[in-house]
Structure formats: C-alpha cells, structure tokens
PDB file of N, CA and C in Angstrom:
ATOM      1  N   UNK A   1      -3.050   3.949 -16.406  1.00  0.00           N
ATOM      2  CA  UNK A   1      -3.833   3.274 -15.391  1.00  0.00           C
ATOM      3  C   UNK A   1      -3.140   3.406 -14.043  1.00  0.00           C
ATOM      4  N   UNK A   2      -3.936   3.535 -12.706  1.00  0.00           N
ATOM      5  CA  UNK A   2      -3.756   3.640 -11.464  1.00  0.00           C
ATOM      6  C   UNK A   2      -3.799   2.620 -11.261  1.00  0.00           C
ATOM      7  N   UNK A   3      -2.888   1.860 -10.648  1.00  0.00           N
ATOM      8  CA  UNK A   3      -2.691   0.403 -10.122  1.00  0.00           C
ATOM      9  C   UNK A   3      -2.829   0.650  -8.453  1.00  0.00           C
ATOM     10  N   UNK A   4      -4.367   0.062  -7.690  1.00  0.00           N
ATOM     11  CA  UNK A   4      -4.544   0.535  -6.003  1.00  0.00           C
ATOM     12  C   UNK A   4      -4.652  -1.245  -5.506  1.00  0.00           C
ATOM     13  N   UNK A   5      -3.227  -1.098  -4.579  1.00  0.00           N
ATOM     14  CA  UNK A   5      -3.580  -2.551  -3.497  1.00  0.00           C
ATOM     15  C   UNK A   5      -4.290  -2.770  -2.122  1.00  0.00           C
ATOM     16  N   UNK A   6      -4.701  -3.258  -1.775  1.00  0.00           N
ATOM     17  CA  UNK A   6      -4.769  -3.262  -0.539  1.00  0.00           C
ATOM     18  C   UNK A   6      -4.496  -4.010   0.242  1.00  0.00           C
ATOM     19  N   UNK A   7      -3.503  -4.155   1.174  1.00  0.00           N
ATOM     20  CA  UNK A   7      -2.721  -4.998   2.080  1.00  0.00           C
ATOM     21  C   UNK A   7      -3.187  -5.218   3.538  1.00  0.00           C
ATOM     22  N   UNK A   8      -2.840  -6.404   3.920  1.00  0.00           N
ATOM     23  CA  UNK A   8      -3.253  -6.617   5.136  1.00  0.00           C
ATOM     24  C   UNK A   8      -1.769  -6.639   5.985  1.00  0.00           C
ATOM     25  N   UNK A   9      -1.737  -5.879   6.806  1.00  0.00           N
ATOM     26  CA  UNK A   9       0.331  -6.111   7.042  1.00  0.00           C
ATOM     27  C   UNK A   9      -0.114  -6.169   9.001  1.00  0.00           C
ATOM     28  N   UNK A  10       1.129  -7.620   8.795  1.00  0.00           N
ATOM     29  CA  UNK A  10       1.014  -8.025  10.367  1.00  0.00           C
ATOM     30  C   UNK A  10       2.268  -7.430  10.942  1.00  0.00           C
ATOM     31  N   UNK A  11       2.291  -7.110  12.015  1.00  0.00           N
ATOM     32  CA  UNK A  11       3.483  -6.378  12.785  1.00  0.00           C
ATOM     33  C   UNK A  11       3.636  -6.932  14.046  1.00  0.00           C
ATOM     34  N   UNK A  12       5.200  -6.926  14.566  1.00  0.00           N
ATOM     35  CA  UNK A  12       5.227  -7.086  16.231  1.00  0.00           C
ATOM     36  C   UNK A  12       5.011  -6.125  17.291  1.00  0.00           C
ATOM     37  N   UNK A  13       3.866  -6.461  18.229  1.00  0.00           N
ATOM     38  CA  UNK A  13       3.645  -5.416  19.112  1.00  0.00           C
ATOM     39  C   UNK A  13       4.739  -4.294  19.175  1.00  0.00           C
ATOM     40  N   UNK A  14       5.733  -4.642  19.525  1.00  0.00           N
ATOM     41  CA  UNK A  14       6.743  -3.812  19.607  1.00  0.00           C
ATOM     42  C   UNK A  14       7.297  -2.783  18.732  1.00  0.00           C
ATOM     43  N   UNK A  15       6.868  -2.772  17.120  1.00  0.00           N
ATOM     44  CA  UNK A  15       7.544  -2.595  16.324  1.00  0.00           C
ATOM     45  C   UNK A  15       6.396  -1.582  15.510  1.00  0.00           C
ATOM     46  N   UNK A  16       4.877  -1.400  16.118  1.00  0.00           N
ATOM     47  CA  UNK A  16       3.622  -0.825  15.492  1.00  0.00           C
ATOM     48  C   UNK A  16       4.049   0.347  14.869  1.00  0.00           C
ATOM     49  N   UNK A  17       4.713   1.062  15.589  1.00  0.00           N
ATOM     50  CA  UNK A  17       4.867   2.475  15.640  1.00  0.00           C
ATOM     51  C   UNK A  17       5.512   2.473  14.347  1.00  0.00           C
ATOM     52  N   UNK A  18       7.042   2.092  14.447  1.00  0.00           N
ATOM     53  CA  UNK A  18       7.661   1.692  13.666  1.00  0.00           C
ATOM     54  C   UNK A  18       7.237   1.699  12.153  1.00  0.00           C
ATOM     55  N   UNK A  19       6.419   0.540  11.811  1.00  0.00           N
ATOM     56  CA  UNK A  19       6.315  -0.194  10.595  1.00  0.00           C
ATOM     57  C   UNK A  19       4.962   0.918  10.269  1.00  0.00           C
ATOM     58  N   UNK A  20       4.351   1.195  10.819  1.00  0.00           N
ATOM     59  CA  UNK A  20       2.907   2.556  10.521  1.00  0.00           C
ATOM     60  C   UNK A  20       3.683   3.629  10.061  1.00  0.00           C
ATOM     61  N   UNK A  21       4.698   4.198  10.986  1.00  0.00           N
ATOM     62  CA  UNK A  21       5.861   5.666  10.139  1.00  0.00           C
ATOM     63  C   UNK A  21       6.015   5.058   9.089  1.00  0.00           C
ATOM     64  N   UNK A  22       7.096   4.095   8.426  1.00  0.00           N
ATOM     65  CA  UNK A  22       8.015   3.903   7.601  1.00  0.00           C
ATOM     66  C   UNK A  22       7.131   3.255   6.308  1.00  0.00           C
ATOM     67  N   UNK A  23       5.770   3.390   6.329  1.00  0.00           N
ATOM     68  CA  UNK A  23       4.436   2.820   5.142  1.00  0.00           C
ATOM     69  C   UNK A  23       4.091   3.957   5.199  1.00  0.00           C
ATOM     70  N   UNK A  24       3.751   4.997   6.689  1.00  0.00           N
ATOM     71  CA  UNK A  24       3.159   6.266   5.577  1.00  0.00           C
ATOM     72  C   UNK A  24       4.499   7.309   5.051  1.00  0.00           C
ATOM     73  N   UNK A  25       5.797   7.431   5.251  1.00  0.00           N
ATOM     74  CA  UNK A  25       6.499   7.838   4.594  1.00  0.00           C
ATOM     75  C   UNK A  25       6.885   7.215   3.060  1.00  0.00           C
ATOM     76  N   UNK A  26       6.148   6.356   3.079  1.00  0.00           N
ATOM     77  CA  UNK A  26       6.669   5.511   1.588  1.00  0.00           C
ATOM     78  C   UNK A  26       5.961   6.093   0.634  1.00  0.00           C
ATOM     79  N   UNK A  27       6.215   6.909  -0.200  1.00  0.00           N
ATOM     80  CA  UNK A  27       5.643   7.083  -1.679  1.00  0.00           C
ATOM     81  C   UNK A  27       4.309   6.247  -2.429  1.00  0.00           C
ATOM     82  N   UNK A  28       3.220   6.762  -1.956  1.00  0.00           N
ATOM     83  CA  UNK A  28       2.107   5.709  -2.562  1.00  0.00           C
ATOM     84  C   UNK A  28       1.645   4.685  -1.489  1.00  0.00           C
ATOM     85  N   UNK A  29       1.885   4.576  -0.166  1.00  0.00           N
ATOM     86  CA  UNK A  29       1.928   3.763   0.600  1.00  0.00           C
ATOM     87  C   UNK A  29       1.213   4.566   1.923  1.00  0.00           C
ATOM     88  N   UNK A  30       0.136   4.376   2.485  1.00  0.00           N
ATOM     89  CA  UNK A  30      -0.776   4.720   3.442  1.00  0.00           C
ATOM     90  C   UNK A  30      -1.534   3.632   4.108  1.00  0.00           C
ATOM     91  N   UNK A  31      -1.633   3.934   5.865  1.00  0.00           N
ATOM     92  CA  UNK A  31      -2.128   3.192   6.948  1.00  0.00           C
ATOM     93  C   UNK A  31      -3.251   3.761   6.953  1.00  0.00           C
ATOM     94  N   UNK A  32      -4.151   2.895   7.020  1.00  0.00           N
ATOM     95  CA  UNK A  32      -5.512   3.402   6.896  1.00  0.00           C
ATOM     96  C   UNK A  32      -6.117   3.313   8.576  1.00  0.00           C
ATOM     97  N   UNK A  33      -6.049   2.275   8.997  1.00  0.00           N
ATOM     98  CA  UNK A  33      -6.493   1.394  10.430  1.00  0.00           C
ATOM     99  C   UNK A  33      -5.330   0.495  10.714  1.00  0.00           C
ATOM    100  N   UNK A  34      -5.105   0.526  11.952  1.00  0.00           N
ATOM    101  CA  UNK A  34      -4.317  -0.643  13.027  1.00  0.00           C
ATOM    102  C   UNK A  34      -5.209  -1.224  14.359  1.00  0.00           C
ATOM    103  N   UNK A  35      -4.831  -2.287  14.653  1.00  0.00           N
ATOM    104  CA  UNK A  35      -5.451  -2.713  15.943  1.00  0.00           C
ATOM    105  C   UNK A  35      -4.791  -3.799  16.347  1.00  0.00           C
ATOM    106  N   UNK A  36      -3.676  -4.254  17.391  1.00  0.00           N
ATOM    107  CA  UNK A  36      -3.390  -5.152  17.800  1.00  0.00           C
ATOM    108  C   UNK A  36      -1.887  -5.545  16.409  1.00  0.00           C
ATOM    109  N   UNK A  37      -1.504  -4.902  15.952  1.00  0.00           N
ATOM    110  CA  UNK A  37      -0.401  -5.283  15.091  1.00  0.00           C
ATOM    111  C   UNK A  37      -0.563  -5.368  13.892  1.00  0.00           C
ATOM    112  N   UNK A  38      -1.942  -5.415  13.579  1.00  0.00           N
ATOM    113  CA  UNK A  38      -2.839  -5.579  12.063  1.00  0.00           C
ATOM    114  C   UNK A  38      -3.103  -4.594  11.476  1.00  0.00           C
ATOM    115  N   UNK A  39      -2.429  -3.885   9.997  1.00  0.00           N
ATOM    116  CA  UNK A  39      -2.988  -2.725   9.465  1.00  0.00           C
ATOM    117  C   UNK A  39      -3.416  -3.278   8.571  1.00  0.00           C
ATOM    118  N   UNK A  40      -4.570  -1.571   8.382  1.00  0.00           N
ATOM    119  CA  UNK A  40      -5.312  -2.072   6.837  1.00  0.00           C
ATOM    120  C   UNK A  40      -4.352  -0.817   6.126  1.00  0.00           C
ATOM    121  N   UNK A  41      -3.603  -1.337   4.971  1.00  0.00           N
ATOM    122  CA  UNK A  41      -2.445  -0.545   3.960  1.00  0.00           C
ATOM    123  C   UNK A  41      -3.150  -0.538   2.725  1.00  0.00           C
ATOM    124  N   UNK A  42      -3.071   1.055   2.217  1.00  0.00           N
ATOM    125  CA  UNK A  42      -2.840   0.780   0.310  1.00  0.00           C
ATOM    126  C   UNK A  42      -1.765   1.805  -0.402  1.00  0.00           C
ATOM    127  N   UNK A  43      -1.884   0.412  -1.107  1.00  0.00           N
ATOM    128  CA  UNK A  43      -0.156   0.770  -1.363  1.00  0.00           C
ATOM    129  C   UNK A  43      -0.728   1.314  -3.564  1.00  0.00           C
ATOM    130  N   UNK A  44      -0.133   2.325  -3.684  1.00  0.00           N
ATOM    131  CA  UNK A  44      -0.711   2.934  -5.148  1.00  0.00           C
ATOM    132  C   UNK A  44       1.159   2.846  -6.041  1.00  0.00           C
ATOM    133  N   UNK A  45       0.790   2.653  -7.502  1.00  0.00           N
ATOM    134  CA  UNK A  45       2.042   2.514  -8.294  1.00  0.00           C
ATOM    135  C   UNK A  45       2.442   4.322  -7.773  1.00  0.00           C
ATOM    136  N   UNK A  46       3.213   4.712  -8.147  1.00  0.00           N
ATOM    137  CA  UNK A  46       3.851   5.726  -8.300  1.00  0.00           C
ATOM    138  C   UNK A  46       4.529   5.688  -9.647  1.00  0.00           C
ATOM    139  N   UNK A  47       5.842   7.072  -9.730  1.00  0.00           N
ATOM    140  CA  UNK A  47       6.064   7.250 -11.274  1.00  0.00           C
ATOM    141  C   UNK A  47       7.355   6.507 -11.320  1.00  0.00           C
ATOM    142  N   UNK A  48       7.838   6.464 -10.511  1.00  0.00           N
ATOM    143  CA  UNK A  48       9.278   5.362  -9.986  1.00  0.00           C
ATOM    144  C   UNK A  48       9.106   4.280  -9.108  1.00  0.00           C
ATOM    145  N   UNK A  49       8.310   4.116  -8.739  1.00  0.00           N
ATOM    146  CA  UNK A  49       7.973   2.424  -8.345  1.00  0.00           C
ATOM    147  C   UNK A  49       6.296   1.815  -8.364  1.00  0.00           C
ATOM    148  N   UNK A  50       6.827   0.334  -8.985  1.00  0.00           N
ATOM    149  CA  UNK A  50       5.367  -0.265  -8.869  1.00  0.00           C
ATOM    150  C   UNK A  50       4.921  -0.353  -7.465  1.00  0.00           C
ATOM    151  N   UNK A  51       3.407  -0.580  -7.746  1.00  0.00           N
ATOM    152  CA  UNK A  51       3.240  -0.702  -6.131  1.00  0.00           C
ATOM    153  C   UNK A  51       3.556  -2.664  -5.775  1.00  0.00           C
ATOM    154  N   UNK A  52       3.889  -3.226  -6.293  1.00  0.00           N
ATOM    155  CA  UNK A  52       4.360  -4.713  -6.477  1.00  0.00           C
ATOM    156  C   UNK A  52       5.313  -4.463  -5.743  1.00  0.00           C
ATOM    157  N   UNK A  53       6.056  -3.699  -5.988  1.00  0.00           N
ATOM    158  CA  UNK A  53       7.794  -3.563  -5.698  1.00  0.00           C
ATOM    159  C   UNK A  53       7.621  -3.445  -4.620  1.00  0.00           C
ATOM    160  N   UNK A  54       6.887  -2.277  -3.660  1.00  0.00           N
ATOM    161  CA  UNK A  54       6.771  -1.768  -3.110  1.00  0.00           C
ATOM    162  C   UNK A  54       6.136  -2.492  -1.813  1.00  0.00           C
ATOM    163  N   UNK A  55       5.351  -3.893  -2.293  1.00  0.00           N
ATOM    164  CA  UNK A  55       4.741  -4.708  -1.399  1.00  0.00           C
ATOM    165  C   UNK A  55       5.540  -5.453  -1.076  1.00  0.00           C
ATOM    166  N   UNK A  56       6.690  -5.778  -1.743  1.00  0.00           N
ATOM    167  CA  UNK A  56       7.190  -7.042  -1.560  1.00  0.00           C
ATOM    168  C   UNK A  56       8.469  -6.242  -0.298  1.00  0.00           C
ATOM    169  N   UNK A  57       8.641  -4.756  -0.575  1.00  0.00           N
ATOM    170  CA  UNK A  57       9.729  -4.130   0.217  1.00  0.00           C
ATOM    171  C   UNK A  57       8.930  -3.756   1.464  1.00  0.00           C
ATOM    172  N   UNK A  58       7.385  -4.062   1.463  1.00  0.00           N
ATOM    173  CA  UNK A  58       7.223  -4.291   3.326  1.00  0.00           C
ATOM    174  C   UNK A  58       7.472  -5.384   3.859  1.00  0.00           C
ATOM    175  N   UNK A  59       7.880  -6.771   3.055  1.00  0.00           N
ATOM    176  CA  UNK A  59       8.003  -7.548   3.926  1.00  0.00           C
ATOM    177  C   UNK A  59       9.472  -7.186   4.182  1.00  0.00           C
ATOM    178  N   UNK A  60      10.323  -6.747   3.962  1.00  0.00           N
ATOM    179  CA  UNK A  60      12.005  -6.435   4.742  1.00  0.00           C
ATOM    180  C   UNK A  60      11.767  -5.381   5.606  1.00  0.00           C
ATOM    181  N   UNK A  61      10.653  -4.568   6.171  1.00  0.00           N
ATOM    182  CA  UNK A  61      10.359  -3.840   7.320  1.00  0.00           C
ATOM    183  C   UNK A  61      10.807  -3.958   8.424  1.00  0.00           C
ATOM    184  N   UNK A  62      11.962  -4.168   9.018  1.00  0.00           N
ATOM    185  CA  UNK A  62      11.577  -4.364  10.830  1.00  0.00           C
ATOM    186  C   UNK A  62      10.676  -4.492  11.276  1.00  0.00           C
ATOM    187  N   UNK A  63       9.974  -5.843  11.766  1.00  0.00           N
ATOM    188  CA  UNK A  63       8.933  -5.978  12.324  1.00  0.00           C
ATOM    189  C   UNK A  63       8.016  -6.535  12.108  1.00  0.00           C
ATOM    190  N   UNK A  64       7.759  -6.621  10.933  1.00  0.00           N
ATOM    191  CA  UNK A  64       6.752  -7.100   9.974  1.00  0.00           C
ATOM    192  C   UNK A  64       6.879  -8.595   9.979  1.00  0.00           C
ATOM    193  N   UNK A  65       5.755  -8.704  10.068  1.00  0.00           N
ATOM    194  CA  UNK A  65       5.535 -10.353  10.216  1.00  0.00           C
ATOM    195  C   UNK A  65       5.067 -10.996   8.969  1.00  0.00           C
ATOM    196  N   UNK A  66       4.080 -10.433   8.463  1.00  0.00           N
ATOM    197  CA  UNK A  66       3.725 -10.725   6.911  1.00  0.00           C
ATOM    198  C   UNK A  66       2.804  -9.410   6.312  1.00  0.00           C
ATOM    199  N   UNK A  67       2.862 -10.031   4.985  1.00  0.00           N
ATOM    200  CA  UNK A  67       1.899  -8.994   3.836  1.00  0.00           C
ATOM    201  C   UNK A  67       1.090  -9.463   3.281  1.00  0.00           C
ATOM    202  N   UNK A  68       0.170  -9.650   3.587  1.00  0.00           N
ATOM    203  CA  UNK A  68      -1.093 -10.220   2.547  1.00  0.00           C
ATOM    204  C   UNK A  68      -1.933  -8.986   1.485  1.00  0.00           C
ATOM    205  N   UNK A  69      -1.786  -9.453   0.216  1.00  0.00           N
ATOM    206  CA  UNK A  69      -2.450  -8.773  -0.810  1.00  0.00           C
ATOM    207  C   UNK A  69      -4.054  -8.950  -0.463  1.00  0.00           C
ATOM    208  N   UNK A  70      -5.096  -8.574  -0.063  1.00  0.00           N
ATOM    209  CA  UNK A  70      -6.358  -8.486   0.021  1.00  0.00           C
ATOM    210  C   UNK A  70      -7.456  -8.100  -1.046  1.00  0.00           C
ATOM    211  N   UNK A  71      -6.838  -6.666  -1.836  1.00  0.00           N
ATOM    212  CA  UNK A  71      -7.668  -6.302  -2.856  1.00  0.00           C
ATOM    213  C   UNK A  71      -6.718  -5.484  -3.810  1.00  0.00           C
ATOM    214  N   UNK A  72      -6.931  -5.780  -5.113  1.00  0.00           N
ATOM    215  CA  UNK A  72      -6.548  -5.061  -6.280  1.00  0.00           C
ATOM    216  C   UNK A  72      -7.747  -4.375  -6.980  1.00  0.00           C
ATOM    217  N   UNK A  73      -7.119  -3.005  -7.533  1.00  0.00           N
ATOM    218  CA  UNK A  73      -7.973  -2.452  -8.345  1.00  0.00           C
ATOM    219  C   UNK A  73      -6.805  -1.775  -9.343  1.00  0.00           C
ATOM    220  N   UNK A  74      -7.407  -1.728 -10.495  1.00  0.00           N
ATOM    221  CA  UNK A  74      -6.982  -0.328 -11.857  1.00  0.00           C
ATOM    222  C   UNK A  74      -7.632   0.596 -11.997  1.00  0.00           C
ATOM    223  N   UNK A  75      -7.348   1.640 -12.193  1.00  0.00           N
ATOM    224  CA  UNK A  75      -8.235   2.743 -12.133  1.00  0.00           C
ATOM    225  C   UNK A  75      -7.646   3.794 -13.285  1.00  0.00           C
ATOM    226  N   UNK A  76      -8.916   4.319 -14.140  1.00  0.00           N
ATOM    227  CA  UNK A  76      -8.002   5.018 -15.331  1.00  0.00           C
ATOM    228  C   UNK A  76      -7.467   6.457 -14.745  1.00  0.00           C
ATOM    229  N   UNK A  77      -6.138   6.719 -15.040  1.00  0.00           N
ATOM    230  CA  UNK A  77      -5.498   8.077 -14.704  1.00  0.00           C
ATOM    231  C   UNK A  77      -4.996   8.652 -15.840  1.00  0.00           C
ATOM    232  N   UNK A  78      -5.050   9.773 -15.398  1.00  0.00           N
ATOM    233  CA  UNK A  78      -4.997  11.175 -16.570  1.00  0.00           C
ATOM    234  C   UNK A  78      -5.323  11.201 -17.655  1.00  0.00           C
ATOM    235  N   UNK A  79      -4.538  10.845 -18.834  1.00  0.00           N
ATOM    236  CA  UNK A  79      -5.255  10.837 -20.242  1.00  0.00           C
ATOM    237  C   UNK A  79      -6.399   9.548 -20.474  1.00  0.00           C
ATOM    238  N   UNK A  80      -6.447   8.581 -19.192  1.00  0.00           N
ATOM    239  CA  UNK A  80      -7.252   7.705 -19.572  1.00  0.00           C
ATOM    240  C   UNK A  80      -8.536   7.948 -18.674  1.00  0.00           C
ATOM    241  N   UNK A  81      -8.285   8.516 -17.695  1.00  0.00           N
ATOM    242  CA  UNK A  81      -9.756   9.027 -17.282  1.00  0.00           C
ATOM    243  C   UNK A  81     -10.529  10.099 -18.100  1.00  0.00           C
ATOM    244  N   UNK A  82     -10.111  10.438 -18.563  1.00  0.00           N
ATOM    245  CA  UNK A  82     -10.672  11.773 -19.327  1.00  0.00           C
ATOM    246  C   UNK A  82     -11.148  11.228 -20.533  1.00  0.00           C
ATOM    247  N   UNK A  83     -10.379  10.197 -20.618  1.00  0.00           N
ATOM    248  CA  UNK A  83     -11.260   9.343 -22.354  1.00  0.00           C
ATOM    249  C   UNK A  83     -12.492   8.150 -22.117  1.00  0.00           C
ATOM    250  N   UNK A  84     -12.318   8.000 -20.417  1.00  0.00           N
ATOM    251  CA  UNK A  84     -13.259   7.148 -20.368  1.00  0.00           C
ATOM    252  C   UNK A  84     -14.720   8.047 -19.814  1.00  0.00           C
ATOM    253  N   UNK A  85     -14.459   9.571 -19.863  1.00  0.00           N
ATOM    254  CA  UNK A  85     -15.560   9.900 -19.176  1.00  0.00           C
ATOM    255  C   UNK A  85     -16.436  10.543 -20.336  1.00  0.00           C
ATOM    256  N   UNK A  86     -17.648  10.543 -20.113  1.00  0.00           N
ATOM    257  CA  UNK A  86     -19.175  10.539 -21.036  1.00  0.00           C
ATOM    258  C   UNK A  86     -18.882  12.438 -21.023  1.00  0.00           C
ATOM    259  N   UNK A  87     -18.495  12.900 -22.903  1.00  0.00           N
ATOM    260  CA  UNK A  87     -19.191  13.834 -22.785  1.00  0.00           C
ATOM    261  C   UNK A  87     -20.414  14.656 -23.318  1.00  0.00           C
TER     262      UNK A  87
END
C-alpha cells in the first residue's frame, strides 16, 4: 500500500524559499501551491521512510511555523494494484 498525505505547512515570510527547496528535495515530499507562507504539501511513504516520519521532520524545518495533516489516503501499489484490478 501507498500511504499519500496531504499537508498544510505554514512558513515565515522570510524563510518561503527555504522551506519549498528543502520539501521538494525530500524523498516523497512535494510543494504543490504557496501563497503568503502557506503550502499545499504531499508528503508519500517511501522505501526508507514513512511519510509520518517525514511529517513530523517538517516541523524541525527552519522556518516552519506549523504542519497540519489535511488529507490521508492508501492507495494499492505494485503487487496490490495489480490484484485489485478487474481482469
């Protein structure tokens, strides 16, 4: 199973640039939209980290003001998509 979050992550003006690089360099971790310090993030498990782990390591970001979890999903991957699909 694909474990997909979606985060709401607050930032200091100062620090946008910042905290947008260091989420899309993160493994499983992509800025979708910003406006005013507010991104929309989803953060996906990977094969060496949950994406849990991974939420809780944006709040030690420089900058970051908070992380709000917004939306969870599971999604079947590899041997389990293929067993859930009609043939």
């Amino acid at each position: 199973m694909t474990n997909i979050c979606g985060c709401l992550v607050q930032a200091t003006p100062e620090k946008v640039d910042a905290v947008m690089a260091t989420i899309n360099a993160t493994e499983g971790g992509e800025v979708h939209a910003q406006e005013d310090g507010r991104m929309v993030v989803t953060i996906e498990d990977t094969e060496s980290r949950l994406a849990s782990e991974q939420i809780m390591d944006m709040h030690n970001i420089p900058g970051v003001l908070s992380v709000t979890l917004t939306y969870h999903h599971f999604e079947p991957s590899g041997a389990d998509a293929s067993a859930t699909q009609p043939h």
